[in-house]
N, C-alpha and C. Protein backbone atom coordinates (compact mmCIF):
# COMPACT_ATOMS: atom_id res chain seq x y z
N UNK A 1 0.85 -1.18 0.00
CA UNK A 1 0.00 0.00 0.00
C UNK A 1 0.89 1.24 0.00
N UNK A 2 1.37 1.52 -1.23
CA UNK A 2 2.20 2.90 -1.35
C UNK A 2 1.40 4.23 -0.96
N UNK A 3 2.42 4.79 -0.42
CA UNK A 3 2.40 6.37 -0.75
C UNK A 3 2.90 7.14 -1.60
N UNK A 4 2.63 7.72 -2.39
CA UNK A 4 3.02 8.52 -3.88
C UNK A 4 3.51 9.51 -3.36
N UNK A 5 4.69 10.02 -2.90
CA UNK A 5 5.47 11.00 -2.56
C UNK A 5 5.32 12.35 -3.52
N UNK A 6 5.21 11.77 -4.64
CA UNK A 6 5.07 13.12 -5.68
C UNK A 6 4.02 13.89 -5.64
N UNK A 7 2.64 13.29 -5.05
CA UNK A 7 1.73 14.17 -5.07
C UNK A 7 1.74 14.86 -3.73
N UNK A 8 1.01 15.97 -3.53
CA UNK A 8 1.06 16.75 -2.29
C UNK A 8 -0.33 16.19 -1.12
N UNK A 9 -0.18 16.45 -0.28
CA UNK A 9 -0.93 15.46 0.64
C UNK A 9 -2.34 16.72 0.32
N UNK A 10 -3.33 16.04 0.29
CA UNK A 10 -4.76 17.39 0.51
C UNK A 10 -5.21 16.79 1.59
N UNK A 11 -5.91 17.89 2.39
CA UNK A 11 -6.57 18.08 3.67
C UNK A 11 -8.20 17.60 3.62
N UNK A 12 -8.42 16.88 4.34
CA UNK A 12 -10.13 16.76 4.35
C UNK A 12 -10.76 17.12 4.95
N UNK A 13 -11.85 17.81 5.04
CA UNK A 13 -12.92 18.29 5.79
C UNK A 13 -13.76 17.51 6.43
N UNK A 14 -13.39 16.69 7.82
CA UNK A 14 -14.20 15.90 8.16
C UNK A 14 -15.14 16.22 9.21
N UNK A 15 -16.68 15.96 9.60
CA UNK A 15 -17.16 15.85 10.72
C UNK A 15 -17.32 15.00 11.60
N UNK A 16 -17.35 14.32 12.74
CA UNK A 16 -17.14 13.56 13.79
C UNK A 16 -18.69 13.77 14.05
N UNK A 17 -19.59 12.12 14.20
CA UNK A 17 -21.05 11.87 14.70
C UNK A 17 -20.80 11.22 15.57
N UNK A 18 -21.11 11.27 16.93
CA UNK A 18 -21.25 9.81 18.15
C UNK A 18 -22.73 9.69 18.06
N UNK A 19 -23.55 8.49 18.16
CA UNK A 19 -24.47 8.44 18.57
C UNK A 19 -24.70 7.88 19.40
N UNK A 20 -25.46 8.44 20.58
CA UNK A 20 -25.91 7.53 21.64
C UNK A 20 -26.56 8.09 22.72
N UNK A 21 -27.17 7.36 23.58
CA UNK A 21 -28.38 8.00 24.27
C UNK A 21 -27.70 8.02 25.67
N UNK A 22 -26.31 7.88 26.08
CA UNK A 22 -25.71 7.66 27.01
C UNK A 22 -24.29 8.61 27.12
N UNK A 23 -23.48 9.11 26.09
CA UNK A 23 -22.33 9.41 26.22
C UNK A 23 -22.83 11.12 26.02
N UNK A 24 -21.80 11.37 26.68
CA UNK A 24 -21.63 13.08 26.24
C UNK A 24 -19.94 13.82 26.29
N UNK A 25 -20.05 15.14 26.25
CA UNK A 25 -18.74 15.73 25.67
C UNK A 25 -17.60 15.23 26.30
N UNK A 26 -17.83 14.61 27.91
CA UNK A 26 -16.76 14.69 28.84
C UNK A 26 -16.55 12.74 28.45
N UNK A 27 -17.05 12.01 28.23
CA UNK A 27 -17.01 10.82 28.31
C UNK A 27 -17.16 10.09 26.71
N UNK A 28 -16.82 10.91 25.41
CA UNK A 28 -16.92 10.41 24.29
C UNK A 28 -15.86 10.17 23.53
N UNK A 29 -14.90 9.18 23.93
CA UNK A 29 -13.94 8.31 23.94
C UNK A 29 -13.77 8.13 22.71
N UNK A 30 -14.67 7.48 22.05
CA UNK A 30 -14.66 7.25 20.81
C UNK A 30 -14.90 7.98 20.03
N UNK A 31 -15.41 9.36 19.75
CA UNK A 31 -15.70 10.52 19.24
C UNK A 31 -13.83 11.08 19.28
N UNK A 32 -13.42 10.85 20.36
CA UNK A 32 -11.98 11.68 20.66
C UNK A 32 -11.49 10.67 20.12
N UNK A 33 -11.58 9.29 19.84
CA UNK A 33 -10.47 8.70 19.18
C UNK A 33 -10.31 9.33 17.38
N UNK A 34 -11.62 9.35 17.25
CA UNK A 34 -11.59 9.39 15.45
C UNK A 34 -10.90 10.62 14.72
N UNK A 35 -11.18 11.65 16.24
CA UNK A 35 -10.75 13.74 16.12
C UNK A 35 -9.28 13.77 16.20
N UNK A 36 -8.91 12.76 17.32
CA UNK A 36 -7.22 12.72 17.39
C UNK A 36 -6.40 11.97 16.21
N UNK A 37 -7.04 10.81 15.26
CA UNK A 37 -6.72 10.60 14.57
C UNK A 37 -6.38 10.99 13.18
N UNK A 38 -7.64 11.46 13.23
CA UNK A 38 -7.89 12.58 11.36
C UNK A 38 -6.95 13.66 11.95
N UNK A 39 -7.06 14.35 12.71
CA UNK A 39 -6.25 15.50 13.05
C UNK A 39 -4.62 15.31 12.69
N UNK A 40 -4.23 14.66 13.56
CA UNK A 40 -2.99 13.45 13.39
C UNK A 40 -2.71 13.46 12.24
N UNK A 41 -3.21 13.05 11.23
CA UNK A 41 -3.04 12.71 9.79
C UNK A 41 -3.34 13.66 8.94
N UNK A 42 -3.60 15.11 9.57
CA UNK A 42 -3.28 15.92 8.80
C UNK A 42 -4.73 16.98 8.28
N UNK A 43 -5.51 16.17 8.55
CA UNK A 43 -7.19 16.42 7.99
C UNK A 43 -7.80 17.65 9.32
N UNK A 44 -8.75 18.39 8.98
CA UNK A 44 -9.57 19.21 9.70
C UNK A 44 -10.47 18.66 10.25
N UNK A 45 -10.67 19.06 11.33
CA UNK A 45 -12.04 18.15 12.38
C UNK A 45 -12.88 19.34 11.81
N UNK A 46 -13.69 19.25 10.37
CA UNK A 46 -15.08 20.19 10.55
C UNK A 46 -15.99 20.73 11.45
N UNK A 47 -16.77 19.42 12.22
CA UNK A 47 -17.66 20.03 13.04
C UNK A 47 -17.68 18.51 13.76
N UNK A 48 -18.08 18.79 14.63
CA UNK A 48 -18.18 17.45 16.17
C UNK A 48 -19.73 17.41 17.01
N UNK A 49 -20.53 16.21 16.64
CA UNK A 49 -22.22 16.61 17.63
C UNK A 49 -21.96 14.98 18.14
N UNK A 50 -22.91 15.09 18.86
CA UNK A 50 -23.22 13.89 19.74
C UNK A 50 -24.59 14.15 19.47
N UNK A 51 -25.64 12.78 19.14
CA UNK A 51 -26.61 12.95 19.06
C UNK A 51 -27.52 11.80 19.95
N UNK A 52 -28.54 11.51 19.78
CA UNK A 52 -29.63 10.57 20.56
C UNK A 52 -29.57 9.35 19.53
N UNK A 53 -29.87 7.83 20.07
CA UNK A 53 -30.11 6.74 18.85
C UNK A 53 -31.79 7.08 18.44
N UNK A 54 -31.63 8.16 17.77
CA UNK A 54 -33.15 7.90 17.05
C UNK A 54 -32.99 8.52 15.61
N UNK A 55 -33.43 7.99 14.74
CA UNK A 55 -33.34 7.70 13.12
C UNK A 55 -33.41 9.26 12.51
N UNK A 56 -34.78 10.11 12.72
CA UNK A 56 -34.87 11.50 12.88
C UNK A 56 -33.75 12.67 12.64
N UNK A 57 -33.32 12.10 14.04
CA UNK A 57 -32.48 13.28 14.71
C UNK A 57 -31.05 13.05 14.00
N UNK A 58 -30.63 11.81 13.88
CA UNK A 58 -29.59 11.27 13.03
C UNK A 58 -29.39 11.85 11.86
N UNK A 59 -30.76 11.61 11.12
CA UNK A 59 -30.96 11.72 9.73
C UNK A 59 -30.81 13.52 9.71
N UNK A 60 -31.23 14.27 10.38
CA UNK A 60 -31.31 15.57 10.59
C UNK A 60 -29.43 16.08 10.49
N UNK A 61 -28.69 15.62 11.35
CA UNK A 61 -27.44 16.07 11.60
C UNK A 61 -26.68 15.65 10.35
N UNK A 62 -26.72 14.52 10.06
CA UNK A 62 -26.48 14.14 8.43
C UNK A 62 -26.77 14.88 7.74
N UNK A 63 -27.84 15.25 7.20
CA UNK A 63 -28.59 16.57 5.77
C UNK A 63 -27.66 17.82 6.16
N UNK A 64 -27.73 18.21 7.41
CA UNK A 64 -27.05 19.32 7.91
C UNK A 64 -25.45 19.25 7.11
N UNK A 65 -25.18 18.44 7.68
CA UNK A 65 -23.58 18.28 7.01
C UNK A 65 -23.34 18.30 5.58
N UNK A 66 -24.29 17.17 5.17
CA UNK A 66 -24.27 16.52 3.55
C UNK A 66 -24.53 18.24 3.19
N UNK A 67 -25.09 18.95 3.41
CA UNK A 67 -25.55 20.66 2.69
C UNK A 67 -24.28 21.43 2.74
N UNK A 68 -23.61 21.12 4.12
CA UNK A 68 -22.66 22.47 4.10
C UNK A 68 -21.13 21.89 2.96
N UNK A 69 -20.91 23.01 2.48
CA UNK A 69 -19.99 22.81 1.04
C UNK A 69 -18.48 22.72 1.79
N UNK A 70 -18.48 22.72 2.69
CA UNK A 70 -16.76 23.00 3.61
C UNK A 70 -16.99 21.32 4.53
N UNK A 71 -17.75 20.61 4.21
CA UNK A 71 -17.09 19.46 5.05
C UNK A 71 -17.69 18.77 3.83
N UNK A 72 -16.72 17.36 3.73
CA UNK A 72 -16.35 16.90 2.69
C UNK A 72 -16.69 15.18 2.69
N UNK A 73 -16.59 15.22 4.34
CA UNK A 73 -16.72 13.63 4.51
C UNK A 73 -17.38 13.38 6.26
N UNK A 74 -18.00 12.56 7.14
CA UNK A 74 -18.77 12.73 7.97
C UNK A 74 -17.98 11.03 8.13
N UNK A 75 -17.69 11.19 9.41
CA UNK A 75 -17.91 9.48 10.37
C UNK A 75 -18.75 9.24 11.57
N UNK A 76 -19.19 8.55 11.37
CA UNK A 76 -20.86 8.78 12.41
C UNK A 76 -20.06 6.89 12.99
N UNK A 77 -20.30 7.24 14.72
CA UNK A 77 -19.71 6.19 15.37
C UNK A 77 -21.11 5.99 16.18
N UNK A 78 -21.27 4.15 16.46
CA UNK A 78 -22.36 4.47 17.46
C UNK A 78 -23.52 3.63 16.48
N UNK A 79 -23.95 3.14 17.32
CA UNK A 79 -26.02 2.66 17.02
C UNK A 79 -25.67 1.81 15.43
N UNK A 80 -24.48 1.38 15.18
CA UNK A 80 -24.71 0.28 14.33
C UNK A 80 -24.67 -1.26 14.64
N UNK A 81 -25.35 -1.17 15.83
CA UNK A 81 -25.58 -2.85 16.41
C UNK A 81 -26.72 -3.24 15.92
N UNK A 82 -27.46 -4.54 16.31
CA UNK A 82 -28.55 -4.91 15.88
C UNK A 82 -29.86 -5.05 16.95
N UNK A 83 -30.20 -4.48 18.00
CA UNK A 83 -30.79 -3.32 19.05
C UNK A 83 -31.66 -2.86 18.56
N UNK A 84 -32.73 -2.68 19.12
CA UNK A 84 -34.20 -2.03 18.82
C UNK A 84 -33.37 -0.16 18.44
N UNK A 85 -32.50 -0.06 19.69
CA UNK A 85 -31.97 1.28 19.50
C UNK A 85 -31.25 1.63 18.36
N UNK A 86 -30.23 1.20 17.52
CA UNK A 86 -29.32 1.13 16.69
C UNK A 86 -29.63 1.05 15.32
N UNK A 87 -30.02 2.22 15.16
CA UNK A 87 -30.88 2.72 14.05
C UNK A 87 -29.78 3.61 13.31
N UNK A 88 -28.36 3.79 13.23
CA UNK A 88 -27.73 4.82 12.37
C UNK A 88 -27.26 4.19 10.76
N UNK A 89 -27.56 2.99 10.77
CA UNK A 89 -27.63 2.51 9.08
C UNK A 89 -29.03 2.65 8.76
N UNK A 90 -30.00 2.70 9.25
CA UNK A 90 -30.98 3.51 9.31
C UNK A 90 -30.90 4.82 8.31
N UNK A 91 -30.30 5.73 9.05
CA UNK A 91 -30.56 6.75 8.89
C UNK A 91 -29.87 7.52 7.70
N UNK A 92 -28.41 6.68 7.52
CA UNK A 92 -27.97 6.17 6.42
C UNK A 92 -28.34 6.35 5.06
N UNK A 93 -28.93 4.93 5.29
CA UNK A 93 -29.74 4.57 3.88
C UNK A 93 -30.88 5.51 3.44
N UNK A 94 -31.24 6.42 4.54
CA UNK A 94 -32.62 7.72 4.18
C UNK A 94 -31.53 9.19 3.49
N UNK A 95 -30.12 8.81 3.76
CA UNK A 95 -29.28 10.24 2.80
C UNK A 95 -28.56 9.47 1.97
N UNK A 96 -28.43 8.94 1.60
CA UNK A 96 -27.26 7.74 0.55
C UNK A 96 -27.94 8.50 -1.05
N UNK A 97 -27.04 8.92 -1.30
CA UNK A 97 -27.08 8.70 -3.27
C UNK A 97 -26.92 7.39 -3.59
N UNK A 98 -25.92 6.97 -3.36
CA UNK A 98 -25.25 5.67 -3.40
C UNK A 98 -24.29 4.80 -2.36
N UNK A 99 -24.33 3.76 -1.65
CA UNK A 99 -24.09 2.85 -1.51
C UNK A 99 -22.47 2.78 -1.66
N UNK A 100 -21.75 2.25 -0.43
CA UNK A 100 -20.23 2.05 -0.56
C UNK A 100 -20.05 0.45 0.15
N UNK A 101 -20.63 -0.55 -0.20
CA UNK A 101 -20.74 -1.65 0.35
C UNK A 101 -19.15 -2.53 0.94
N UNK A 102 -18.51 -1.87 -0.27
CA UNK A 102 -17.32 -2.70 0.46
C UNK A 102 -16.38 -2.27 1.52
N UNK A 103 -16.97 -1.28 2.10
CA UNK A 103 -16.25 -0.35 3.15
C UNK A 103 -17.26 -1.49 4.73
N UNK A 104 -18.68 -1.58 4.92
CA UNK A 104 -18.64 -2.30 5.48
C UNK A 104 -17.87 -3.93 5.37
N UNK A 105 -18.01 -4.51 4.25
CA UNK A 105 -17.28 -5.82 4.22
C UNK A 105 -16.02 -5.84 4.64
N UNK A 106 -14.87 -4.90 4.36
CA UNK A 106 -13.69 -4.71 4.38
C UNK A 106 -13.55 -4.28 5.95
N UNK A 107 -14.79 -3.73 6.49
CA UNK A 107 -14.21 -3.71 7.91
C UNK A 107 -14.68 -4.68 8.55
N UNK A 108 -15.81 -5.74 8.50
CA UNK A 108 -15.93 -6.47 9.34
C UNK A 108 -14.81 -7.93 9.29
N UNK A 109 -14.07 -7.92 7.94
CA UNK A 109 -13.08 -8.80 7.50
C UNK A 109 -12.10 -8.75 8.58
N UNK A 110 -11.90 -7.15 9.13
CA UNK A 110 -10.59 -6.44 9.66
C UNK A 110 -11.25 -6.85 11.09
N UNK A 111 -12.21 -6.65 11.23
CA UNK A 111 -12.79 -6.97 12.85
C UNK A 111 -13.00 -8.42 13.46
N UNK A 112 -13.21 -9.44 11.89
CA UNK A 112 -13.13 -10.21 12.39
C UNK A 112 -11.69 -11.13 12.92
N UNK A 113 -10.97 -10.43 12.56
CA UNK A 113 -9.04 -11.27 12.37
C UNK A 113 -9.21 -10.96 14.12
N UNK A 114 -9.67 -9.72 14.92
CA UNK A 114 -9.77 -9.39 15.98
C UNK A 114 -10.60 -9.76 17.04
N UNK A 115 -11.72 -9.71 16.80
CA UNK A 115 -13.02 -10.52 17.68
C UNK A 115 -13.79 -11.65 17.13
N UNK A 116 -13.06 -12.30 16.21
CA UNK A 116 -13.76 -13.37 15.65
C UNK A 116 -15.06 -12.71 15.04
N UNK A 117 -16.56 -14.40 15.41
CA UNK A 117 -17.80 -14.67 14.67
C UNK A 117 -18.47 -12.99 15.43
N UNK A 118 -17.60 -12.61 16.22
CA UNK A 118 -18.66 -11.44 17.25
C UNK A 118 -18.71 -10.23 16.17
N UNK A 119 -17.95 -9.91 15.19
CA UNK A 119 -18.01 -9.10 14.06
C UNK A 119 -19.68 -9.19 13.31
N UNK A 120 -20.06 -9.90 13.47
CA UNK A 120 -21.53 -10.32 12.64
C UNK A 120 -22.47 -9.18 12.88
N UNK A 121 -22.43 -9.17 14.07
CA UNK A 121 -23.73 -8.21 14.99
C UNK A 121 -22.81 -6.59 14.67
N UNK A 122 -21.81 -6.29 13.95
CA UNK A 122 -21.72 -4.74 13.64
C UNK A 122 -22.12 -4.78 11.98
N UNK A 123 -23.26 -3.59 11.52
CA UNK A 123 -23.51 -2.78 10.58
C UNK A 123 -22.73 -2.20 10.03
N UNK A 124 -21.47 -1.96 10.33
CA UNK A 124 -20.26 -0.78 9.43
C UNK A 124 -21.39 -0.69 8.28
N UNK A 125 -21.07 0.16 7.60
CA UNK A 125 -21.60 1.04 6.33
C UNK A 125 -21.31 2.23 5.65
N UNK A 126 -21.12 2.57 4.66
CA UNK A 126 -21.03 3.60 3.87
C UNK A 126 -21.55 4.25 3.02
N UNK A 127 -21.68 5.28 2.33
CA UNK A 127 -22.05 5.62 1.20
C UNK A 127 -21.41 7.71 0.77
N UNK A 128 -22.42 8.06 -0.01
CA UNK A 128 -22.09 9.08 -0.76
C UNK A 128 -23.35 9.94 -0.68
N UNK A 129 -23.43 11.02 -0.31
CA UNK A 129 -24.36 11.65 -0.58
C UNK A 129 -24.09 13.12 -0.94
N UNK A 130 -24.42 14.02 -1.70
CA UNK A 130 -24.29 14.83 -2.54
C UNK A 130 -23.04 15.27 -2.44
N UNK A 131 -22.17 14.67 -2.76
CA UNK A 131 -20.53 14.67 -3.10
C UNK A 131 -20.20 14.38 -1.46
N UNK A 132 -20.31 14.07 -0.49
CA UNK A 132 -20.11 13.89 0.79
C UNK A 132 -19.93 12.42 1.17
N UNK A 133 -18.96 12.00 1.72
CA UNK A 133 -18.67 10.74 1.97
C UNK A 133 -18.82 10.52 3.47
N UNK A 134 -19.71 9.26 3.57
CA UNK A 134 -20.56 9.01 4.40
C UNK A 134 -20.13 7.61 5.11
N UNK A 135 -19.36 7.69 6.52
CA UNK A 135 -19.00 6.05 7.07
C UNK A 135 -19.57 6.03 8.37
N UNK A 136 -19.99 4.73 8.47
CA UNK A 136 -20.95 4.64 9.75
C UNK A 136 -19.96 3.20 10.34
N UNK A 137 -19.46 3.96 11.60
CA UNK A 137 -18.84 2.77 12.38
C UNK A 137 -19.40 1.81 13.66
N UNK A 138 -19.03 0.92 14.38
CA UNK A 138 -19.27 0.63 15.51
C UNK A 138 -19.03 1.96 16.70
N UNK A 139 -19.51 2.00 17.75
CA UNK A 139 -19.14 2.86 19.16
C UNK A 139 -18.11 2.51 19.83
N UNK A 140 -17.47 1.43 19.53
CA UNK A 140 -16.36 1.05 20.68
C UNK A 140 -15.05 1.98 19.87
N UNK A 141 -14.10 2.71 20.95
CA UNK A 141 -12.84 2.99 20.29
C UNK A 141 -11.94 1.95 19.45
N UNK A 142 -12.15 0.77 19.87
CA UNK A 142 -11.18 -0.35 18.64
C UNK A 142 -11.81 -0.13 17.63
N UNK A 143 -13.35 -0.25 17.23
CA UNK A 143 -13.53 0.20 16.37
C UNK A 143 -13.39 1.05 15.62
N UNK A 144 -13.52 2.17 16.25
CA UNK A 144 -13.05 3.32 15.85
C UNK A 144 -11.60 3.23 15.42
N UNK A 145 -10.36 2.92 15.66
CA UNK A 145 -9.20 2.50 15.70
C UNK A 145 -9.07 1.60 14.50
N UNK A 146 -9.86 0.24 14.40
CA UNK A 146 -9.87 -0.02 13.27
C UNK A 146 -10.14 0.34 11.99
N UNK A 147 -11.65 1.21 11.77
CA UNK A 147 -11.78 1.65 10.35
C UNK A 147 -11.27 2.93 10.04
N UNK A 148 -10.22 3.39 11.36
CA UNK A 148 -9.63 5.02 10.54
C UNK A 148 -7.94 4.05 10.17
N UNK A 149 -7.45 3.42 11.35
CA UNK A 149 -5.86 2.68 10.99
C UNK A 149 -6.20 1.87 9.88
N UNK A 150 -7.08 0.99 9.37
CA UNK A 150 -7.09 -0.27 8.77
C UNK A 150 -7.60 0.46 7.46
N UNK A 151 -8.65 1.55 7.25
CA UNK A 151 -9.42 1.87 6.04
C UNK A 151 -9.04 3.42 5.57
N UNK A 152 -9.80 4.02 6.76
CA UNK A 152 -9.76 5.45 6.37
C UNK A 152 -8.75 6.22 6.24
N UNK A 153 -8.02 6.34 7.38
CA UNK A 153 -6.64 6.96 6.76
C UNK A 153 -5.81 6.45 5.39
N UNK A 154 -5.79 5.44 4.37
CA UNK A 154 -5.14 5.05 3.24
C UNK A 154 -6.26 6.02 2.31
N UNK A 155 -7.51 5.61 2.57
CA UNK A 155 -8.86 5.86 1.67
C UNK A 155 -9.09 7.59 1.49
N UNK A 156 -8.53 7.72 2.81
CA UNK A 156 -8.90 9.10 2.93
C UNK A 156 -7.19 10.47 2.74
N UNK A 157 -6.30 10.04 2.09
CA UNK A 157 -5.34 10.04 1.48
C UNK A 157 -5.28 10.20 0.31
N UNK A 158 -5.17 11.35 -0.39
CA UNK A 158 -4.97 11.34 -2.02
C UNK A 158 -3.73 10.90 -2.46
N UNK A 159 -2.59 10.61 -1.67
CA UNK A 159 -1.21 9.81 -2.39
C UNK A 159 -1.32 8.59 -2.26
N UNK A 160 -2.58 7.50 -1.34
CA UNK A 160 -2.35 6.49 -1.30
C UNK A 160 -2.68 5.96 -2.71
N UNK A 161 -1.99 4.84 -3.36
CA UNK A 161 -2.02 4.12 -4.61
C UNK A 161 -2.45 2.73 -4.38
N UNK A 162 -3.21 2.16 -5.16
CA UNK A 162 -3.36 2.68 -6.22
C UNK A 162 -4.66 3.53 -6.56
N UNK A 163 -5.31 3.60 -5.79
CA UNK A 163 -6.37 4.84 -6.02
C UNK A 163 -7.01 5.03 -4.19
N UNK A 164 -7.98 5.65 -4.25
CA UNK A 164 -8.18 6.39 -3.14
C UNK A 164 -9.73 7.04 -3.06
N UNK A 165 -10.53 7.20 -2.40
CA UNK A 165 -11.92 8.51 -2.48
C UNK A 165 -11.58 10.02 -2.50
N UNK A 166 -10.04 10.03 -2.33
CA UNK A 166 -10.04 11.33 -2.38
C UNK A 166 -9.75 12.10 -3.84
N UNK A 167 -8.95 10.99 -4.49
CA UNK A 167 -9.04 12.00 -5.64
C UNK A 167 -10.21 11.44 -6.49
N UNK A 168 -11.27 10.83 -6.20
CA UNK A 168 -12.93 10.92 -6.82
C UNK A 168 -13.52 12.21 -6.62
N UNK A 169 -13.41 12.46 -5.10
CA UNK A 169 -13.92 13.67 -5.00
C UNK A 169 -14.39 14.89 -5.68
N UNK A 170 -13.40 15.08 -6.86
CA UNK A 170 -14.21 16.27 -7.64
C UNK A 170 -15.27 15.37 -8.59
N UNK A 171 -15.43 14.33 -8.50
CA UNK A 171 -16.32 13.82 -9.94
C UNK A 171 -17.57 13.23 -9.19
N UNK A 172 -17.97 13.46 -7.78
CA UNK A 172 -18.92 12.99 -6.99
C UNK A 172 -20.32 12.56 -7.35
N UNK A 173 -20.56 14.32 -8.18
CA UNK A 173 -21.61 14.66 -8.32
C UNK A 173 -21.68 14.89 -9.76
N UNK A 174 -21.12 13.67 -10.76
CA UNK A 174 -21.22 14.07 -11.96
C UNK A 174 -22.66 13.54 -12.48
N UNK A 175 -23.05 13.82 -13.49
CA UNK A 175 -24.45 13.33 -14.16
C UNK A 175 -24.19 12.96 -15.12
């Protein structure tokens, strides 16, 4: 998995989602893992909410983002279990243009080398919505740990080779 030295690294505009009906600013572990990481690697923490597990309110903070033209990409951690509560592939699939299927497969592959058959019961998911790239993780910080070390940071990299989402980016929203 090269890095292309010749090209210049670009910055991403990311926002940070926790969801959950339990955590807040002082205790969102996993919200601070994903901010210290993108940061780390060079990227802008756009904007940071903590929200409630309900589909609505989810779907609400999503549109919000997917609209504003300065954040570029959104990781929403949280409520992808299989729980009456855990509704954020849910909410998902109500802003999706399209569908990034192998971003969940590719992480539960990575989760499972780690927790085994217990990978089953996480949703990971992705998609695209009006040029905005859209990843929905588990709530635990390994998780979190896993799909930014194992996926996002290469993915979210315009020198990584042999290709990347970042240099798609200008062609998002072609017709």
């Amino acid at each position: 998995m090269p890095i292309n030295e010749d090209r210049p690294f670009l910055v991403v505009s990311i926002a940070v989602l926790t969801v959950s009906d339990t955590r807040t600013e002082a205790d969102d572990r996993s919200g601070d893992t994903l901010a210290e990481r993108l940061t780390a690697a060079g990227h802008k923490l756009a904007d940071r909410a903590i929200v409630k597990d309900d589909t609505n309110t989810i779907e609400a903070r999503l549109r919000g983002w997917i609209a504003d033209p300065d954040i570029d990409c959104v990781i929403a951690t949280g409520g992808t279990g299989v729980t009456g509560r855990d509704v954020t592939p849910e909410a998902l699939d109500r802003v999706c243009d399209k569908k990034i299927p192998g971003f969940g497969e590719l992480f539960r592959w990575i989760s499972f080398q780690k927790i085994g058959t217990s990978t089953i019961q996480s949703r990971a998911d992705a998609g695209v919505a009006n040029g905005t790239y859209l990843f929905v993780v588990p709530g635990s910080t390994g998780a979190c740990r896993d799909a930014w070390d194992e996926i996002l940071v290469h993915q979210l990299d315009n020198r990584f080779m042999p290709c990347n989402f970042v240099e798609l980016m200008p062609r998002l929203q072609e017709v």
